[in-house]
Protein backbone atom coordinates (compact mmCIF):
# COMPACT_ATOMS: atom_id res chain seq x y z
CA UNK A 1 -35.41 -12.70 -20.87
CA UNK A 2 -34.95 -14.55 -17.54
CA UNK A 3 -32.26 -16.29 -18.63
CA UNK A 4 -31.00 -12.91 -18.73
CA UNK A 5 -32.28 -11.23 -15.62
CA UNK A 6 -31.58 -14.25 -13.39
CA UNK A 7 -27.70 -14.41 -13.72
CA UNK A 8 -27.48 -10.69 -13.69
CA UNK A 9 -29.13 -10.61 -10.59
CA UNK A 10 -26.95 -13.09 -9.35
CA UNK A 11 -23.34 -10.92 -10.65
CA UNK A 12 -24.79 -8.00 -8.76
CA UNK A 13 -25.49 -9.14 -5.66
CA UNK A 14 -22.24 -11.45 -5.67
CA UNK A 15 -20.01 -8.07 -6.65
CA UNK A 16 -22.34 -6.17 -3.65
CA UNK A 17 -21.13 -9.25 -0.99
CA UNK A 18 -17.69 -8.90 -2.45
CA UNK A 19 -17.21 -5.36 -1.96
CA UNK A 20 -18.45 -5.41 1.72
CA UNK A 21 -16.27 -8.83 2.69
CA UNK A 22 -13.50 -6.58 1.14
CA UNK A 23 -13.85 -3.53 2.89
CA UNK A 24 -14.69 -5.76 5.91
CA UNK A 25 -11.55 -7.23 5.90
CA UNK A 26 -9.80 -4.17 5.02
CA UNK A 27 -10.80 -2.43 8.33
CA UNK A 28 -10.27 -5.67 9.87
CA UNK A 29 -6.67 -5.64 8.95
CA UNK A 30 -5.79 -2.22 9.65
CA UNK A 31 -7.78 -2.40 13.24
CA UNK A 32 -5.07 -5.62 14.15
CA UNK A 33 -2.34 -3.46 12.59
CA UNK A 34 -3.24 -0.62 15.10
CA UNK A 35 -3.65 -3.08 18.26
CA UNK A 36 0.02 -4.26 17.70
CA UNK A 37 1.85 -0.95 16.73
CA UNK A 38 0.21 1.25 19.51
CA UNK A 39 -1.82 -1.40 20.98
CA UNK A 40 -5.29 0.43 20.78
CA UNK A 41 -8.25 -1.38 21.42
CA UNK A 42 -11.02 -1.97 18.91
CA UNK A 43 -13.09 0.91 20.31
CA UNK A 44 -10.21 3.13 20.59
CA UNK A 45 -9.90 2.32 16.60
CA UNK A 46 -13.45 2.83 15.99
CA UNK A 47 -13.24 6.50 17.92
CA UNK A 48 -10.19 7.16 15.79
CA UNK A 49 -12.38 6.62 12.91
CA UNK A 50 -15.29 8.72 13.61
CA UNK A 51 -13.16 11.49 14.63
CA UNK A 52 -11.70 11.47 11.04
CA UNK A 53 -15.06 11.04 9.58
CA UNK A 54 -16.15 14.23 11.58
CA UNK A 55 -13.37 16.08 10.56
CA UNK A 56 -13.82 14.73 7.08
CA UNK A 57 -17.51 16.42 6.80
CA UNK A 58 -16.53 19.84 8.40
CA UNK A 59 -13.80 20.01 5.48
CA UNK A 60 -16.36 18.80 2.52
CA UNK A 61 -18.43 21.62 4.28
CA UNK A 62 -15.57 24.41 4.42
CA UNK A 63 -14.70 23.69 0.88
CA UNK A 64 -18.48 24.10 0.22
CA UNK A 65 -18.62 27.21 1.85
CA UNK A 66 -15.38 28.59 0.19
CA UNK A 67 -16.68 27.83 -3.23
CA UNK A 68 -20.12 29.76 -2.38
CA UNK A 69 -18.25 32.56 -1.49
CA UNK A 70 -15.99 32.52 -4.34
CA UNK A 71 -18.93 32.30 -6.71
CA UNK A 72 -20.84 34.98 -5.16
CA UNK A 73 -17.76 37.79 -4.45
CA UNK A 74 -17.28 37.03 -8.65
CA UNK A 75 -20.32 37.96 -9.25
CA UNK A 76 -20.33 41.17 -7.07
């Protein structure tokens, strides 16, 4: 059963690193991308970012809402 366990262990964590280096080098690229189109810095990247992720939430939470209302004026 270790035999088992051990090397599974192993694959998971390896496919964990993998996906972070990836997305790592993801942002990394698109961040240097940025600096030399429009040269923003890599605050004035990160700022972009959280702005989207802001705006991202407050749509998840409109479409939330929306659907809540739809449900409830169908039952009416």
């Amino acid at each position: 059963m270790e035999a088992i366990i051990g090397p599974l262990g192993l694959l998971f964590l390896g496919l964990i690193l993998g996906y972070f280096r990836g997305v790592e080098k993801e942002r990394d690229r698109i961040c240097e991308a940025f600096q030399h189109e429009r040269e923003y810095s890599y605050s004035d990247f990160n700022n972009v970012l959280e702005k989207h992720e802001e705006r991202k939430a407050g749509w998840k939470a409109k479409a939330s809402l929306d659907k809540r209302r739809k449900k409830h004026n169908k039952n009416k």
